[in-house]
N, C-alpha and C. Protein backbone atom coordinates (compact mmCIF):
# COMPACT_ATOMS: atom_id res chain seq x y z
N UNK A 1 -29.36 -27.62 -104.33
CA UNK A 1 -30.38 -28.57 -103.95
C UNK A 1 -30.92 -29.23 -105.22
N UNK A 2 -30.81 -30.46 -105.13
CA UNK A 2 -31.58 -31.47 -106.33
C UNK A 2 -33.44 -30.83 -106.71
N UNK A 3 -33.59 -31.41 -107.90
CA UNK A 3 -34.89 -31.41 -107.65
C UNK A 3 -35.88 -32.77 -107.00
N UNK A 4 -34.57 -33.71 -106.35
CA UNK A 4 -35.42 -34.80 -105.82
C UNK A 4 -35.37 -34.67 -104.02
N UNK A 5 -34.41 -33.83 -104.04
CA UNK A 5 -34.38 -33.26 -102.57
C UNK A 5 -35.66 -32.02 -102.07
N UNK A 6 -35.49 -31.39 -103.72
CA UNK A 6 -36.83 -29.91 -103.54
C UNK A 6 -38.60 -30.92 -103.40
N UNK A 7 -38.37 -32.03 -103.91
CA UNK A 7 -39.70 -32.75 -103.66
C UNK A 7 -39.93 -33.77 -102.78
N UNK A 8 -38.86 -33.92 -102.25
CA UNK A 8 -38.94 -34.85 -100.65
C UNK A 8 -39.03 -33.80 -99.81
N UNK A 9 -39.41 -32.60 -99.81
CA UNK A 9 -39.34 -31.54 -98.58
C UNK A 9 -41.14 -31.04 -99.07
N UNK A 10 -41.31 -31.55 -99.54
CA UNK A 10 -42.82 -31.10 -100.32
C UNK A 10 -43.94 -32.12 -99.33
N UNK A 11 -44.80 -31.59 -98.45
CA UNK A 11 -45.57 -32.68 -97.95
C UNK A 11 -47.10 -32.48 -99.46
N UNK A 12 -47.33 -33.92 -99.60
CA UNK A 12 -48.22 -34.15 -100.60
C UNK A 12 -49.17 -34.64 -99.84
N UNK A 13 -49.52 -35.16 -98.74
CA UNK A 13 -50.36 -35.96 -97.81
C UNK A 13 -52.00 -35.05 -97.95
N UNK A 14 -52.81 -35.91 -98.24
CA UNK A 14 -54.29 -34.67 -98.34
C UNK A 14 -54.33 -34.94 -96.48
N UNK A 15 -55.12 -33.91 -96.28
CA UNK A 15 -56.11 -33.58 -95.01
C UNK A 15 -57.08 -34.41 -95.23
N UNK A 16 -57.49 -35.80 -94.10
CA UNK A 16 -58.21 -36.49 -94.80
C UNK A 16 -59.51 -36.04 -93.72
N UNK A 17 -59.20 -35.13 -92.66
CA UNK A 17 -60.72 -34.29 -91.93
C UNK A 17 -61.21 -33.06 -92.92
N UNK A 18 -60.57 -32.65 -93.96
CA UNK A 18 -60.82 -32.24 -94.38
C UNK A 18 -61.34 -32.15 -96.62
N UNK A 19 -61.88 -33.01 -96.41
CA UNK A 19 -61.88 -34.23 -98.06
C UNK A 19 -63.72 -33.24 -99.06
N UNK A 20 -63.14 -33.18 -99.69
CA UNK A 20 -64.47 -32.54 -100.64
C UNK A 20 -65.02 -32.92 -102.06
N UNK A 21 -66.00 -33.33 -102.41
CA UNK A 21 -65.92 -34.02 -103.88
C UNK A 21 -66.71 -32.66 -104.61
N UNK A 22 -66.09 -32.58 -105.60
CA UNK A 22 -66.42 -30.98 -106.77
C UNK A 22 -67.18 -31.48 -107.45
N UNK A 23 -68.11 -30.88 -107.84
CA UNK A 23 -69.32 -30.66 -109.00
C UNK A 23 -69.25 -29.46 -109.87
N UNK A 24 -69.54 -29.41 -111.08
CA UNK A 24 -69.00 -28.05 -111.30
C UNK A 24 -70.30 -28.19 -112.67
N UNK A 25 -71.15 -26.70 -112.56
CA UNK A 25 -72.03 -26.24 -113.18
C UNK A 25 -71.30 -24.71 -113.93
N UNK A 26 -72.07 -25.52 -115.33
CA UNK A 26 -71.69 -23.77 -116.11
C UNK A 26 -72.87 -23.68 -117.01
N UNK A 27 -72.97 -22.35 -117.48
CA UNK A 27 -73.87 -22.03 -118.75
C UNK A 27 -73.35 -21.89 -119.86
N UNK A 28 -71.65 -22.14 -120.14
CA UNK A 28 -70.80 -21.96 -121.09
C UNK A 28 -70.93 -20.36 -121.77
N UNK A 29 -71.27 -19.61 -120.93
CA UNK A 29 -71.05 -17.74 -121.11
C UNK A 29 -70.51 -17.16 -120.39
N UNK A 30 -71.63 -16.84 -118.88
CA UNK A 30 -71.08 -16.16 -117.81
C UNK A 30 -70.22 -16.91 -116.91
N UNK A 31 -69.82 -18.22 -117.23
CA UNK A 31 -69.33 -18.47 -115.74
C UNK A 31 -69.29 -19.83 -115.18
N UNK A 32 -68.97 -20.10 -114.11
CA UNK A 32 -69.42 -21.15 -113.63
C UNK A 32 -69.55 -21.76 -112.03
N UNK A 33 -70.17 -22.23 -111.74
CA UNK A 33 -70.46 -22.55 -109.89
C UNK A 33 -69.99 -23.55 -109.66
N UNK A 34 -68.96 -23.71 -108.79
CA UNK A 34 -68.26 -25.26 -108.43
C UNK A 34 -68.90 -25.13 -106.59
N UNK A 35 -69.52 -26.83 -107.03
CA UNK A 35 -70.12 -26.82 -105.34
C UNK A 35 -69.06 -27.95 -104.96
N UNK A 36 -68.73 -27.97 -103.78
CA UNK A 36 -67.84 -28.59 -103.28
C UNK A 36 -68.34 -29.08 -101.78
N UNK A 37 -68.25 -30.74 -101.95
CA UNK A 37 -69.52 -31.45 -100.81
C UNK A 37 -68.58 -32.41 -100.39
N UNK A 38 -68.71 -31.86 -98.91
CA UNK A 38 -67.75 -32.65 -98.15
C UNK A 38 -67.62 -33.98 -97.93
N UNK A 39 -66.76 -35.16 -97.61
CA UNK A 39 -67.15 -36.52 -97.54
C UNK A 39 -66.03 -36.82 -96.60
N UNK A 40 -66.56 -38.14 -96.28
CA UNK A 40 -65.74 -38.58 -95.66
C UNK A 40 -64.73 -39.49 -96.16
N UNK A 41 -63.55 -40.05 -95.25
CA UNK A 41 -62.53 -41.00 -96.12
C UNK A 41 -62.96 -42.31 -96.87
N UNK A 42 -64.42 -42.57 -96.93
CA UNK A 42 -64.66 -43.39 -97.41
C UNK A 42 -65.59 -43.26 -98.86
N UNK A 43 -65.42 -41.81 -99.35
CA UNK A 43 -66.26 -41.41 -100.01
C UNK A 43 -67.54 -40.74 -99.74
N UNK A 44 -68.10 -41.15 -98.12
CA UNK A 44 -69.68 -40.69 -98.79
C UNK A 44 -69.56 -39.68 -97.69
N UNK A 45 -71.05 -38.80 -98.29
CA UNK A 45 -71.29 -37.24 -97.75
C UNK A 45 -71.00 -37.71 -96.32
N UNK A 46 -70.13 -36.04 -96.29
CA UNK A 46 -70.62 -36.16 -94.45
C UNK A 46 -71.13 -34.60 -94.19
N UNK A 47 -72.26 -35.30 -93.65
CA UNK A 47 -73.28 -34.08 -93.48
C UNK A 47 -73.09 -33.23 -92.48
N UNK A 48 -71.87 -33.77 -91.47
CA UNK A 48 -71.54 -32.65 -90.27
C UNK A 48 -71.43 -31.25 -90.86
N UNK A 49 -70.39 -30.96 -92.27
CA UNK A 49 -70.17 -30.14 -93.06
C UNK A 49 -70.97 -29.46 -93.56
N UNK A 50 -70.70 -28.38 -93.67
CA UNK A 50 -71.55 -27.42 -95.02
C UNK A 50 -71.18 -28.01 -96.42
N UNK A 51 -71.90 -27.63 -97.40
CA UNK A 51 -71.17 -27.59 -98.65
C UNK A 51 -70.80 -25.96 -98.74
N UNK A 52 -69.58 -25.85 -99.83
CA UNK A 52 -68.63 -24.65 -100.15
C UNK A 52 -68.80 -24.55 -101.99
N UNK A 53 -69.79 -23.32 -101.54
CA UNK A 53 -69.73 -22.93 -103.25
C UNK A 53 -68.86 -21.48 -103.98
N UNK A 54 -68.33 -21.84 -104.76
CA UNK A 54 -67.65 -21.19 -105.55
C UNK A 54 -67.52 -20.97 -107.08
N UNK A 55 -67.34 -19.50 -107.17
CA UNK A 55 -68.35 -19.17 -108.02
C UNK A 55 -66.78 -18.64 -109.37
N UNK A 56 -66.67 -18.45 -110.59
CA UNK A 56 -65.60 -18.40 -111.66
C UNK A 56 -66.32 -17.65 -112.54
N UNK A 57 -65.88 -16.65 -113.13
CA UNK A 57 -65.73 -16.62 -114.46
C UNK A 57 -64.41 -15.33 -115.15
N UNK A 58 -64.54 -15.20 -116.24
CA UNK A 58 -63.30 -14.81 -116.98
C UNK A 58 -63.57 -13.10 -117.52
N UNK A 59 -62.75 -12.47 -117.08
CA UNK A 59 -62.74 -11.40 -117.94
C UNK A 59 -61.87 -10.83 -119.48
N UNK A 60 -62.29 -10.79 -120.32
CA UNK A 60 -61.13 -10.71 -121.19
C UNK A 60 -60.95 -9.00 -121.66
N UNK A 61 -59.69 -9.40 -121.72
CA UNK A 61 -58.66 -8.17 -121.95
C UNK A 61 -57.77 -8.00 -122.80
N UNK A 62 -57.11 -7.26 -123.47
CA UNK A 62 -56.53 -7.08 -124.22
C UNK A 62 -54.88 -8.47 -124.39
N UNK A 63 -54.63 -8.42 -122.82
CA UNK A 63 -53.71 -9.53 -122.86
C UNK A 63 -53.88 -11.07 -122.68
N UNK A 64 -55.34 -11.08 -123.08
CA UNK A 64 -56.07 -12.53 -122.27
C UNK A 64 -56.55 -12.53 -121.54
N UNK A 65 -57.44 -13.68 -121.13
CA UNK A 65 -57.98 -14.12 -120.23
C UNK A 65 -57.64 -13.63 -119.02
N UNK A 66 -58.85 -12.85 -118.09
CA UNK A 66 -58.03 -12.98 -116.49
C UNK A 66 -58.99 -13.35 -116.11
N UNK A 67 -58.97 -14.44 -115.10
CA UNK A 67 -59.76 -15.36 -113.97
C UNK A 67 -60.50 -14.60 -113.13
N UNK A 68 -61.92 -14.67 -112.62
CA UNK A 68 -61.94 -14.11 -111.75
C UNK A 68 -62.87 -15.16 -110.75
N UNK A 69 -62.68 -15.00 -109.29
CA UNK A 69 -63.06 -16.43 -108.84
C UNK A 69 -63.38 -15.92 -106.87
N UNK A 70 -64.89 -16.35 -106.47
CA UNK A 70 -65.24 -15.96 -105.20
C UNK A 70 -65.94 -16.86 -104.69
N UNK A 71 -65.61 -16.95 -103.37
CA UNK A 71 -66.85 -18.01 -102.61
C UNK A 71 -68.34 -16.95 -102.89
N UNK A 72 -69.20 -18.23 -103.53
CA UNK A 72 -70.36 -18.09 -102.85
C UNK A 72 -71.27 -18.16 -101.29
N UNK A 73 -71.52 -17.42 -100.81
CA UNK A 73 -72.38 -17.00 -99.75
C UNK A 73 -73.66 -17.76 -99.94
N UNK A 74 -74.00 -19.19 -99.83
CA UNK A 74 -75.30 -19.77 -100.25
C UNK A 74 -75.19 -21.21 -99.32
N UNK A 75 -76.36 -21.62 -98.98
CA UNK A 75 -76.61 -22.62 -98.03
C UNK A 75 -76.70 -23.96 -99.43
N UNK A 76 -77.14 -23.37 -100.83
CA UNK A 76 -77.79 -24.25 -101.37
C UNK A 76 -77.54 -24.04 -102.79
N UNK A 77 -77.90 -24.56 -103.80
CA UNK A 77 -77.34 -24.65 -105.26
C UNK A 77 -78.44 -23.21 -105.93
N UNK A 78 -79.46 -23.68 -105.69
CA UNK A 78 -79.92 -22.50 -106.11
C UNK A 78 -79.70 -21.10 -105.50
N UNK A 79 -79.72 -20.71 -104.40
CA UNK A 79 -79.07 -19.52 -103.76
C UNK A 79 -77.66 -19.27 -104.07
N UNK A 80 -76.96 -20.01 -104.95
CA UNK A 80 -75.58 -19.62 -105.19
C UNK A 80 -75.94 -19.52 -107.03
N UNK A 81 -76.86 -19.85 -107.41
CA UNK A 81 -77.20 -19.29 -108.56
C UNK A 81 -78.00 -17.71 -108.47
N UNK A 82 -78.61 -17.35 -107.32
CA UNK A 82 -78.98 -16.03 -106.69
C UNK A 82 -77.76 -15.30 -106.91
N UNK A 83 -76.85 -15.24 -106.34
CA UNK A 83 -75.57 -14.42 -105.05
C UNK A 83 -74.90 -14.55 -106.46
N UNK A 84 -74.38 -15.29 -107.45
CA UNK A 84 -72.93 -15.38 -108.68
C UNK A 84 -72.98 -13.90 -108.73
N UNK A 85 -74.09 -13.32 -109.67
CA UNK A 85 -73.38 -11.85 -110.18
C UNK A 85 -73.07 -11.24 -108.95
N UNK A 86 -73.73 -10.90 -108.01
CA UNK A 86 -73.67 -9.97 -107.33
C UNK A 86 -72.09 -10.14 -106.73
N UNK A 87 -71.69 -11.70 -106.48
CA UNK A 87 -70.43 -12.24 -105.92
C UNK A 87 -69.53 -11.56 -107.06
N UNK A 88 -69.54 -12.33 -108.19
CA UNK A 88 -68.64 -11.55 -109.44
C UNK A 88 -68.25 -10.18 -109.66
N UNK A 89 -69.67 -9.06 -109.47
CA UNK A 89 -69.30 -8.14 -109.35
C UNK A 89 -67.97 -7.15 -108.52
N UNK A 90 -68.85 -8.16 -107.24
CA UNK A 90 -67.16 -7.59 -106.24
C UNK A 90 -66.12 -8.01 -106.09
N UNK A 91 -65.99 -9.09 -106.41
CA UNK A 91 -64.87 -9.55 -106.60
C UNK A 91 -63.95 -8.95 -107.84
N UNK A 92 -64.79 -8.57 -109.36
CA UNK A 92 -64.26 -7.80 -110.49
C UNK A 92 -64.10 -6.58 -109.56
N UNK A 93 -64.67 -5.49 -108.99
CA UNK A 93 -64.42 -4.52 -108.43
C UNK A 93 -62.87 -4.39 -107.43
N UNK A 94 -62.90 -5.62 -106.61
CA UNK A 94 -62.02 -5.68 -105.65
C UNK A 94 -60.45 -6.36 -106.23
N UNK A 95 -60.63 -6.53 -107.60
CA UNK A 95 -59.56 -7.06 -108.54
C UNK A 95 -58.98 -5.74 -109.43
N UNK A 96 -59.89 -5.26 -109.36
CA UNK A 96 -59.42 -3.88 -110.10
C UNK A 96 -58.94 -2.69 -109.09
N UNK A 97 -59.77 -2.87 -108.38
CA UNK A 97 -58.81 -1.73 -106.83
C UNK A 97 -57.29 -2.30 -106.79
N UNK A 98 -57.19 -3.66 -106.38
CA UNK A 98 -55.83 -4.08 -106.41
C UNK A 98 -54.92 -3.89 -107.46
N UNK A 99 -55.31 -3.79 -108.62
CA UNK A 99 -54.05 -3.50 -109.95
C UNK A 99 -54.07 -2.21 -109.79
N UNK A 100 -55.25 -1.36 -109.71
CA UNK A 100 -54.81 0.22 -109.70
C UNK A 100 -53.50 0.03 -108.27
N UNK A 101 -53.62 -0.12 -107.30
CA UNK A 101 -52.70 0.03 -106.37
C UNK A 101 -51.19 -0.61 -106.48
N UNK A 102 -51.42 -2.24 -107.51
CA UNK A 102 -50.24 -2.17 -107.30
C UNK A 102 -49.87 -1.57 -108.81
N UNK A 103 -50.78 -0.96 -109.95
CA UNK A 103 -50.02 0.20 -110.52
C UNK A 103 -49.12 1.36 -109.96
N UNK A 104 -49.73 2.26 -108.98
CA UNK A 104 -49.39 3.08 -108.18
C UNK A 104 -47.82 2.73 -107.65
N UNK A 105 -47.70 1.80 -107.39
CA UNK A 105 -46.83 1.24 -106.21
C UNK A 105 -45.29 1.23 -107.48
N UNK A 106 -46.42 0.70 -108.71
CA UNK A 106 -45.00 0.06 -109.70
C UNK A 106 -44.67 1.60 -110.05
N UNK A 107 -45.27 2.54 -110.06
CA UNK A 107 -44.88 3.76 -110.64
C UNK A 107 -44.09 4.67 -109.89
N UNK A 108 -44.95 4.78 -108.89
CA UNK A 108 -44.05 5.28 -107.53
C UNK A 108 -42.41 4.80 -107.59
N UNK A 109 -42.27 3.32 -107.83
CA UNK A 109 -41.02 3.14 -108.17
C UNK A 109 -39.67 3.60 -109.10
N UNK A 110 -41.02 3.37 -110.09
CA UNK A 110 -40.42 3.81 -111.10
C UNK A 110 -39.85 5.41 -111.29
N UNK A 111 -40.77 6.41 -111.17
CA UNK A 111 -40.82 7.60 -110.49
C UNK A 111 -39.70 7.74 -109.88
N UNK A 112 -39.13 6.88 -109.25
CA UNK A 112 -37.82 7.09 -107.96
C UNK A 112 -36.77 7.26 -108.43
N UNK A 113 -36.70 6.43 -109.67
CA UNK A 113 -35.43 6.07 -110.45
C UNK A 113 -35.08 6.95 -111.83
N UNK A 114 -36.21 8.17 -111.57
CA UNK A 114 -35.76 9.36 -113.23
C UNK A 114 -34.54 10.08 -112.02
N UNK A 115 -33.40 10.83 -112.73
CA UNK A 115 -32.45 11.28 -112.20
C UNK A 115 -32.92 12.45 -113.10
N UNK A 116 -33.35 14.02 -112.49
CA UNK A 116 -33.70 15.26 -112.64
C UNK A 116 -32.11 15.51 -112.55
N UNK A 117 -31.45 16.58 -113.54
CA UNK A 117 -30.75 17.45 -112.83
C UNK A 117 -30.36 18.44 -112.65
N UNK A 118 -29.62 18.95 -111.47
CA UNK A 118 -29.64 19.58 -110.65
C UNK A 118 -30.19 19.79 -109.53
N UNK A 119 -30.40 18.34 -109.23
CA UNK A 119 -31.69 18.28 -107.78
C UNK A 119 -31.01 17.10 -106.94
């Protein structure tokens, strides 16, 4: 397959019931809050919508940067400046359950493949 065949099978078309214009607040330390305010195809708010806040920041590690990134739970800009850590927190928590497991999983594998012998 071409790569002009792999990108004619690619739909690029936005969802235009579904259209959002980003704002994005940081303190350049912890983080940052991207509010995301719905509009319509003509540009302006449409207030049928909620706005969707989402909340970023970075953990660093020995191999770099790792992302870490959660919806905020907030009706409003300041209540999603409330909810960030507490959001961050679990989300860092619920990022780290997942590598322990798929550690487990990679080891378990690995584990499979020592040849003991006489067994």
């Amino acid at each position: 397959m071409t790569d002009q065949t792999m990108t004619d099978q690619i739909d690029f078309n936005l969802d235009t019931q579904n259209l959002y214009r980003e704002e994005s607040y940081t303190d350049l330390k912890a983080g940052a809050i991207r509010r995301l305010i719905p509009v319509k195809t003509d540009g302006t708010d449409d207030s049928a919508k909620a706005e969707i806040f989402v909340g970023t920041t970075q953990l660093l590690t020995p191999e770099g940067p790792l992302p870490v990134q959660a919806r905020l739970m907030a009706n409003n800009f300041q209540e999603a400046l409330q909810v960030f850590p507490g959001a961050m927190r679990q989300a860092t928590h619920e990022m780290i359950a997942q590598l322990e497991e798929m550690q487990k999983k990679y080891k378990q594998k690995e584990d499979s493949r020592i040849i003991v012998p006489g067994q």
